[in-house]
Protein backbone atom coordinates (compact mmCIF):
# COMPACT_ATOMS: atom_id res chain seq x y z
CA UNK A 1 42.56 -30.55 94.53
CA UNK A 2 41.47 -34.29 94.33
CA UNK A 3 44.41 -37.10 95.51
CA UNK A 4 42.52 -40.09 94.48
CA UNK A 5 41.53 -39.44 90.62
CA UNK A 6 43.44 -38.44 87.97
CA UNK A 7 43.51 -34.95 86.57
CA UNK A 8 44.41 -33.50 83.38
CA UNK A 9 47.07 -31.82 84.91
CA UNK A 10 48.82 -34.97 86.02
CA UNK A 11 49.37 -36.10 81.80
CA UNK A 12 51.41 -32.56 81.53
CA UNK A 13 54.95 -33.58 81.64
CA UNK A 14 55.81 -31.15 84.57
CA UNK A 15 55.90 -31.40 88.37
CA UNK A 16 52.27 -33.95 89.22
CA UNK A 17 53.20 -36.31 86.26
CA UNK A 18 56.75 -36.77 87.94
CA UNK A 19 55.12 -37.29 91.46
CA UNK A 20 52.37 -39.46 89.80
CA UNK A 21 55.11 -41.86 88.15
CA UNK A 22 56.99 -42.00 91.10
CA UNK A 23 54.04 -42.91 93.41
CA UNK A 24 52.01 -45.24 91.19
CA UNK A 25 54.50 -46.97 88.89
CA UNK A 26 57.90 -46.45 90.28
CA UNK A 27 56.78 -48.18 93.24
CA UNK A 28 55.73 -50.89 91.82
CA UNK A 29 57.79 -51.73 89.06
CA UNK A 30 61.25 -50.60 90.97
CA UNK A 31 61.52 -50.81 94.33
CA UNK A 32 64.00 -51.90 94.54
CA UNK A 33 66.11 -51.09 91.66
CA UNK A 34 67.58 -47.49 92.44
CA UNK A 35 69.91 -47.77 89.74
CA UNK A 36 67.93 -49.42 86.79
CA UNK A 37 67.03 -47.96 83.66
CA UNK A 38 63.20 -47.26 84.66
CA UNK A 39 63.94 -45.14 87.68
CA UNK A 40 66.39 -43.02 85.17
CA UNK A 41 62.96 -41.71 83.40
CA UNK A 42 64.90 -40.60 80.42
CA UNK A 43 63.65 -40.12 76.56
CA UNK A 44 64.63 -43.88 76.03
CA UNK A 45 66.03 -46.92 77.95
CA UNK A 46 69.45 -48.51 77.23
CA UNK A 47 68.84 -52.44 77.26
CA UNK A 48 72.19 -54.65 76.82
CA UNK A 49 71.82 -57.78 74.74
CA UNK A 50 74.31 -60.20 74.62
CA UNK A 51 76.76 -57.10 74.12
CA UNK A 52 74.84 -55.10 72.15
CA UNK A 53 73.72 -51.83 73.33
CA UNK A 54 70.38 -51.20 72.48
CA UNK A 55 67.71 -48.24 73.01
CA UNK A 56 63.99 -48.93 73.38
CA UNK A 57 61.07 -46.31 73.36
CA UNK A 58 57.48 -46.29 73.33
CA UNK A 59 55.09 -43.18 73.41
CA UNK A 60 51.36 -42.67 73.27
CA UNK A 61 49.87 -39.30 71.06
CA UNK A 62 46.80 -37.89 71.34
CA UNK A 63 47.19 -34.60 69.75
CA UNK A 64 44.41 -32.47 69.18
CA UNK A 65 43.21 -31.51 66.49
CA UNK A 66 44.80 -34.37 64.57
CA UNK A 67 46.23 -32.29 61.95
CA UNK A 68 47.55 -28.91 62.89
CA UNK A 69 50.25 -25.94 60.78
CA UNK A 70 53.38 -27.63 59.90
CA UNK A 71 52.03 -31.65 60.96
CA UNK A 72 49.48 -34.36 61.80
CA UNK A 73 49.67 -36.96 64.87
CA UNK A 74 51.23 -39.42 62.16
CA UNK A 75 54.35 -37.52 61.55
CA UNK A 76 54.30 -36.36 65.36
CA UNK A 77 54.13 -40.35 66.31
CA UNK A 78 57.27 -41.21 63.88
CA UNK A 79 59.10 -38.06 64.81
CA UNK A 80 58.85 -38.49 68.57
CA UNK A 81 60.27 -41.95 68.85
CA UNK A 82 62.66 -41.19 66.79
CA UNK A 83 63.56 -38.20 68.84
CA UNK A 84 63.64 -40.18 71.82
CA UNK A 85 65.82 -42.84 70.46
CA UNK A 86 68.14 -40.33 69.16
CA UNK A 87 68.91 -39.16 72.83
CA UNK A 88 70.49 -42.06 73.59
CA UNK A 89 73.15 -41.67 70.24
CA UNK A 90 71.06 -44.68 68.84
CA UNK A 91 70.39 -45.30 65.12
CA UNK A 92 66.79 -45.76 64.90
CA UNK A 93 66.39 -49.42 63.55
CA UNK A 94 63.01 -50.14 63.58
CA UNK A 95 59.20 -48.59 65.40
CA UNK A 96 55.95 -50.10 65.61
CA UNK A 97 52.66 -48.33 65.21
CA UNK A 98 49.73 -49.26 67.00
CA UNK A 99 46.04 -47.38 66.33
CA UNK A 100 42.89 -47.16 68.58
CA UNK A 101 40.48 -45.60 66.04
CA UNK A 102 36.80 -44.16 66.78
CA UNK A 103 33.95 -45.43 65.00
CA UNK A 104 33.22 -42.69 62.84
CA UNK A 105 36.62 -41.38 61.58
CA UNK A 106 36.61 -40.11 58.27
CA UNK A 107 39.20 -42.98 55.74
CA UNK A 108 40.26 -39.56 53.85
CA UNK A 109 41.75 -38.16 57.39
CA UNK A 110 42.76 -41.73 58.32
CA UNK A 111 44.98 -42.06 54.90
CA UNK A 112 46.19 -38.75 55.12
CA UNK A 113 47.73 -39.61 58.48
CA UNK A 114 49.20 -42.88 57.44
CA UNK A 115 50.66 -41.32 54.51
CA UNK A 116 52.32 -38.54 56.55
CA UNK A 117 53.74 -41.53 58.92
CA UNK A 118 54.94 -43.36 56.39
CA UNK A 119 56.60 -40.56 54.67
CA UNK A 120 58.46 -39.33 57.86
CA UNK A 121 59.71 -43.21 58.81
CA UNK A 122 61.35 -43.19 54.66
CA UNK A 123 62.82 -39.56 55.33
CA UNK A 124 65.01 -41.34 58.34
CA UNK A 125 65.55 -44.66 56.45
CA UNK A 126 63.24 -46.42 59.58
CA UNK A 127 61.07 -49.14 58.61
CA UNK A 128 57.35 -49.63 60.56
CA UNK A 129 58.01 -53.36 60.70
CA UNK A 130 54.76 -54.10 63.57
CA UNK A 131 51.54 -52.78 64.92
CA UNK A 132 48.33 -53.20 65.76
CA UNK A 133 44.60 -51.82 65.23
CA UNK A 134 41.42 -51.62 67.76
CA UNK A 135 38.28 -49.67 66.85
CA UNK A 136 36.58 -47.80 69.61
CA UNK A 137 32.86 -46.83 70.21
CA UNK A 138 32.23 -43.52 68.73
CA UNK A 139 32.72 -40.97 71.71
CA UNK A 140 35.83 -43.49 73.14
CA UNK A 141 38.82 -42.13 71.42
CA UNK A 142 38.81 -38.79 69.45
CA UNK A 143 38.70 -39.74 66.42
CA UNK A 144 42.49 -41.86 67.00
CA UNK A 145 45.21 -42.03 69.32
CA UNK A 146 48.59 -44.19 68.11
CA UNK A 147 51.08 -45.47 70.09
CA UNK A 148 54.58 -46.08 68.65
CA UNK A 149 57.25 -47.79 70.17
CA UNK A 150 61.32 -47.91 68.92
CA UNK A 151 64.36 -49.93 69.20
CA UNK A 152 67.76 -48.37 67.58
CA UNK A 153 71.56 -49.29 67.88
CA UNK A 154 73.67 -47.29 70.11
CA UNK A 155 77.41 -47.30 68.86
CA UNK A 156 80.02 -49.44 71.49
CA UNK A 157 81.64 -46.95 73.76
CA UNK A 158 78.65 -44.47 73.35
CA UNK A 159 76.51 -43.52 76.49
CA UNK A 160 74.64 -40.20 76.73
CA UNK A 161 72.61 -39.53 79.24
CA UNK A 162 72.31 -36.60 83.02
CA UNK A 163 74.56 -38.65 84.44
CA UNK A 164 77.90 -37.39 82.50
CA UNK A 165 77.43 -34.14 82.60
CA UNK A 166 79.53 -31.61 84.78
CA UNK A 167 79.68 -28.49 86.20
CA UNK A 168 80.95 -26.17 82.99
CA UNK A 169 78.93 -27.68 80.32
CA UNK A 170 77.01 -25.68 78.27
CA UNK A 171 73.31 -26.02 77.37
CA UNK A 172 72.40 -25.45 74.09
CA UNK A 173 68.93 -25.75 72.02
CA UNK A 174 68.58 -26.79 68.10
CA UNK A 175 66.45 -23.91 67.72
CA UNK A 176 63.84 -21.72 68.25
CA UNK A 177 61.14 -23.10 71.41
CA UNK A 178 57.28 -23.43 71.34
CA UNK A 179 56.72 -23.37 67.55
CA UNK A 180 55.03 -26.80 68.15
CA UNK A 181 52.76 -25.99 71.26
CA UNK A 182 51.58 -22.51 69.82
CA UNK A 183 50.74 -23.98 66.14
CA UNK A 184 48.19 -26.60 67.77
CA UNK A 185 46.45 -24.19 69.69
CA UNK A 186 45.78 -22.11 66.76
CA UNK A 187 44.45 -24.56 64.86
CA UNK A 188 42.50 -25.68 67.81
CA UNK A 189 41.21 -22.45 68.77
CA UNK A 190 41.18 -21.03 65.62
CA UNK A 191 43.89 -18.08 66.67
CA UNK A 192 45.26 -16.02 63.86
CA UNK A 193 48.67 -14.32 63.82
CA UNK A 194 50.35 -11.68 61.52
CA UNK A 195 53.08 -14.36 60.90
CA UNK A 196 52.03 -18.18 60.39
CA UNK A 197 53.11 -20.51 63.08
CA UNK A 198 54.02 -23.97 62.11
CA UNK A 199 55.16 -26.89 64.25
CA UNK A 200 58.68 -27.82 64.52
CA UNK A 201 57.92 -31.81 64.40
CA UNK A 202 60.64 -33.29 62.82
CA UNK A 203 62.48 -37.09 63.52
CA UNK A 204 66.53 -35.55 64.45
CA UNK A 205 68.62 -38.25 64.11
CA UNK A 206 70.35 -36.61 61.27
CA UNK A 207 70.59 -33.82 63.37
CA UNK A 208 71.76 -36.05 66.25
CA UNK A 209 73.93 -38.07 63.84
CA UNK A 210 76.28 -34.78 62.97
CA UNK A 211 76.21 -33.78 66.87
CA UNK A 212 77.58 -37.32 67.74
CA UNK A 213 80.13 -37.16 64.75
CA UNK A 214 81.64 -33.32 66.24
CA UNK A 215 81.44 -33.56 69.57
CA UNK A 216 82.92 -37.13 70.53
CA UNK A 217 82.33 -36.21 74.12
CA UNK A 218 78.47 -34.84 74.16
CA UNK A 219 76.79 -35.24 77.21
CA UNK A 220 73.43 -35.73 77.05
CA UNK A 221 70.51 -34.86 74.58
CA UNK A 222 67.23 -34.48 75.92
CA UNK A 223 63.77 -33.73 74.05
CA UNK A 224 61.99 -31.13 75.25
CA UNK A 225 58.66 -31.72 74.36
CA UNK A 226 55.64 -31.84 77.79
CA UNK A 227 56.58 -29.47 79.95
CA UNK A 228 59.12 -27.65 77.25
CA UNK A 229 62.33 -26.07 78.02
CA UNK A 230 61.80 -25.38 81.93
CA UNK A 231 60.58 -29.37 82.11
CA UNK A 232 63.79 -30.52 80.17
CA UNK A 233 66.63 -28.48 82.62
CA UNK A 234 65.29 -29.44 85.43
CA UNK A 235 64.58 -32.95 84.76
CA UNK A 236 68.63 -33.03 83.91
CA UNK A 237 69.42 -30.54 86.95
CA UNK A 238 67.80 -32.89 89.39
CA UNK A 239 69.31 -35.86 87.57
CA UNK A 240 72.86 -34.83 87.17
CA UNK A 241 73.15 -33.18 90.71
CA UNK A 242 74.12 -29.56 89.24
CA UNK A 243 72.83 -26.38 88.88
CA UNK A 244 72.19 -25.01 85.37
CA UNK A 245 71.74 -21.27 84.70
CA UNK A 246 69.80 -20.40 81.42
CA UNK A 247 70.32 -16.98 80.04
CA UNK A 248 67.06 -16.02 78.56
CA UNK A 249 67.83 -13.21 75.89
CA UNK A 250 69.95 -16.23 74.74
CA UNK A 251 66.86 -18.67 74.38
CA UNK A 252 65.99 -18.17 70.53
CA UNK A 253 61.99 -17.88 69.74
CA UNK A 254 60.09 -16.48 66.74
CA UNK A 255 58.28 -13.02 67.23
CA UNK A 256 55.24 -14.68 66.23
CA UNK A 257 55.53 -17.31 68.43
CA UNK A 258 56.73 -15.25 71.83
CA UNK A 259 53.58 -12.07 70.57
CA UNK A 260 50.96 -15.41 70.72
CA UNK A 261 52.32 -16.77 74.50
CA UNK A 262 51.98 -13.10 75.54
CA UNK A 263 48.62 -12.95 74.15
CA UNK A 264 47.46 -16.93 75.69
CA UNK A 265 48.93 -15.91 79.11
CA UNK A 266 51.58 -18.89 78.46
CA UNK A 267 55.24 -19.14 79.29
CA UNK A 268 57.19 -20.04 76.25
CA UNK A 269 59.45 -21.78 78.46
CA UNK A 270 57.24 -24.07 79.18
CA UNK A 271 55.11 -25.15 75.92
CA UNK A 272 55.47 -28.07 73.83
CA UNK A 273 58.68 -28.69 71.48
CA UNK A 274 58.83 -31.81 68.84
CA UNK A 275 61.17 -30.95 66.90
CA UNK A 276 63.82 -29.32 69.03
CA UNK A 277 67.15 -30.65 71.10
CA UNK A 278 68.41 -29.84 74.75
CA UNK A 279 71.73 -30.43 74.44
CA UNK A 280 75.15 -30.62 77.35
CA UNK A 281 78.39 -30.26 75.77
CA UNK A 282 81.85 -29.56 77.39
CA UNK A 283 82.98 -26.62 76.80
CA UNK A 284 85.91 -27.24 74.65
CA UNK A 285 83.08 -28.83 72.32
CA UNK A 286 80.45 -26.41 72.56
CA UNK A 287 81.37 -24.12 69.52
CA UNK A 288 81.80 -27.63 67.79
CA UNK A 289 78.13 -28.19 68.56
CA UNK A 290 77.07 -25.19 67.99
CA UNK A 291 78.46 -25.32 64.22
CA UNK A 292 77.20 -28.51 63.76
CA UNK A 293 73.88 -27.77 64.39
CA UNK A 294 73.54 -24.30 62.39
CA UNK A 295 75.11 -26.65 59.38
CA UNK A 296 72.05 -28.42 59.76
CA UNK A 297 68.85 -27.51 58.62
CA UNK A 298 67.11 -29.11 61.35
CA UNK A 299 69.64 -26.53 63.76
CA UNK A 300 70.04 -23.30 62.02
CA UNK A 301 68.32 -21.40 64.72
CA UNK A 302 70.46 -22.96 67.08
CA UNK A 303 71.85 -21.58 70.34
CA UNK A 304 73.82 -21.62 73.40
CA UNK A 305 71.43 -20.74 76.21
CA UNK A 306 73.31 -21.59 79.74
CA UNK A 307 75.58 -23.38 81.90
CA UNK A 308 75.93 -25.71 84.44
CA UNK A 309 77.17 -24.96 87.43
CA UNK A 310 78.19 -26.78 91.05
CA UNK A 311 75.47 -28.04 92.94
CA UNK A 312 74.20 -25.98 95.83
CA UNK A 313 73.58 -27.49 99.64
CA UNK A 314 70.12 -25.30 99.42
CA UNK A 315 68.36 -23.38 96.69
CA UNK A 316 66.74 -24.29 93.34
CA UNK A 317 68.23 -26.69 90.97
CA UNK A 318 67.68 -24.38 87.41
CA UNK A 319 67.28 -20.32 87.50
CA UNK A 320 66.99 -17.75 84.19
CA UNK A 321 69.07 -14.84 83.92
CA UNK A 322 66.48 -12.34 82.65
CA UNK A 323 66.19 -9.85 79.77
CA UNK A 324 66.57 -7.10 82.60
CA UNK A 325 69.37 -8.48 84.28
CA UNK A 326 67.76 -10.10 87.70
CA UNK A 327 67.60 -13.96 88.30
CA UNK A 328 64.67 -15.62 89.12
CA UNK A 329 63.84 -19.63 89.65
CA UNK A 330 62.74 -21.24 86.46
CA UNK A 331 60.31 -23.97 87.84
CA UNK A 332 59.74 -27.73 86.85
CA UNK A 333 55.75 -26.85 85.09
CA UNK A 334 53.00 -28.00 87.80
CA UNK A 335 50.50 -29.29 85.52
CA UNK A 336 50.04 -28.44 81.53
CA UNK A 337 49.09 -24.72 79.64
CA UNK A 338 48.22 -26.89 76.79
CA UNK A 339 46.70 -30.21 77.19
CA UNK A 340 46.29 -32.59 74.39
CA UNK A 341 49.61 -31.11 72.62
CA UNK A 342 51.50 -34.17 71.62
């Protein structure tokens, strides 16, 4: 295993790209900040300006192929900030969208991409009010990445976020897990399934919105997208200082989707989401949550999954209760099943 280049496995989401941030950019950028936003690591940051509580985002895609069952990298790009603003309780107010295009991309795909975009931002009410363009040599870029970054309003008096959540809560999901991950494979491999598999991208603040409005005291949010579902609990285990149980004939996923991870050798638990919630409630809110989210379209599959517990002197941080009744350690992801995903 090489220490001094960079491996596909580090871009995963899961256990290298945590040590890699830490090491190469934590070090240098916070030091000596141990309680600023950038050592948090969470979906967005919270910035204060002159009393207003903002959230800012930014996010790099590189999808492959760029336009997959159910979405394209332009609706991905949209959706994701969005997402990521919308764990913070923010209203999305505004993204930029910045291209790095390879000489030789097709202007039909390019337009069908912007259109998509464009059509997502209007479905939240978010305008694309910057950006910025570079052309590549051919063989520099497949085909396009985008970059989008995100600033949104987060209400006075509203912070969500690892670091209010207890030992009690409840962890739910919006719905059903991997729908994203498993519909870009199959379109990159060519894979066909009895049932179609579409991605889940979707921008959730509407989603979030109603959350915010039933639970007044939700917890945290978190989007599970590198890495998936194992990624996401243990990236709030380690930073709430709890212990969170999942209970996996709880964890909702389509036949189709669960009969192709079987098939790829993949966990489900840990394959790309973007258009799905982790969410910590208390537990005098959780059936609050719960209804709000099945109310939803963007939650009808949703589902209470776990708990969090004390924290433990020794032992892992996030286990499953199995389908046969044992408990095993559900691991933060080493590297990535699926690179290229989002």
């Amino acid at each position: 295993m090489a220490d001094d280049v960079i491996l596909l496995a580090d871009g995963g989401g899961g256990e290298r790209t945590m040590s890699l941030v830490r090491r190469e950019i934590l070090s240098r950028f916070a030091p000596a900040d141990a309680s600023g936003e950038l050592v948090r690591l969470a979906d967005a940051a919270r910035v204060d300006a002159d009393g207003t509580a903002l959230a800012f985002t930014t996010d790099s895609y590189v999808v492959r192929p760029l336009e997959f069952p159910g979405g394209d990298i332009g609706r991905l790009a949209i959706s994701g900030t969005v997402n990521d603003l919308s764990c913070l309780g923010a209203r999305p107010l505004a993204l930029s969208l910045a291209m790095i295009l390879e000489e030789g991309l097709s202007l039909a795909v390019l337009a069908r991409v912007l259109d998509s975009a464009a059509a997502t931002a209007r479905s939240v009410g978010v305008p694309v009010v910057c950006g910025d363009t570079k052309v590549v040599e051919r063989g520099s870029a497949d085909q396009m990445f985008l970059n989008t970054a995100g600033i949104g309003l987060i209400p006075k008096g509203r912070r969500l976020g690892a670091e209010g959540i207890r030992p009690g809560d409840k962890v739910l999901v919006s719905g059903t897990l991997a729908d994203h991950g498993v519909a870009v494979m199959s379109k990159r491999e060519g894979l066909k399934f009895e049932a179609a598999v579409v991605s889940d991208v979707a921008p959730l603040w509407p989603l979030a919105e109603a959350l915010l409005a039933a639970c007044p005291h939700l917890r945290a949010l978190k989007d599970p997208t590198r890495g998936g579902l194992a990624a996401a609990v243990n990236e709030l285990a380690e930073a709430a200082n709890v212990r969170i149980r999942i209970d996996e004939p709880s964890v909702p996923v389509r036949p189709a989707v669960a009969g192709a991870c079987d098939a790829l050798g993949l966990d489900v638990l840990n394959v790309a989401n973007e258009g799905k919630f982790v969410v910590v409630a208390p537990p005098d809110e959780c059936e609050a949550a719960l209804a709000a989210m099945r109310a939803n379209p963007l939650g009808r599959e949703a589902a209470v999954i776990g708990e969090c517990l004390p924290p433990a002197t020794v032992g892992p941080r996030v286990t499953l209760r199995t389908i046969i009744g044992g408990e095993r350690v559900l691991e933060m992801p080493y590297g990535e099943d699926l690179p290229r995903i989002c």
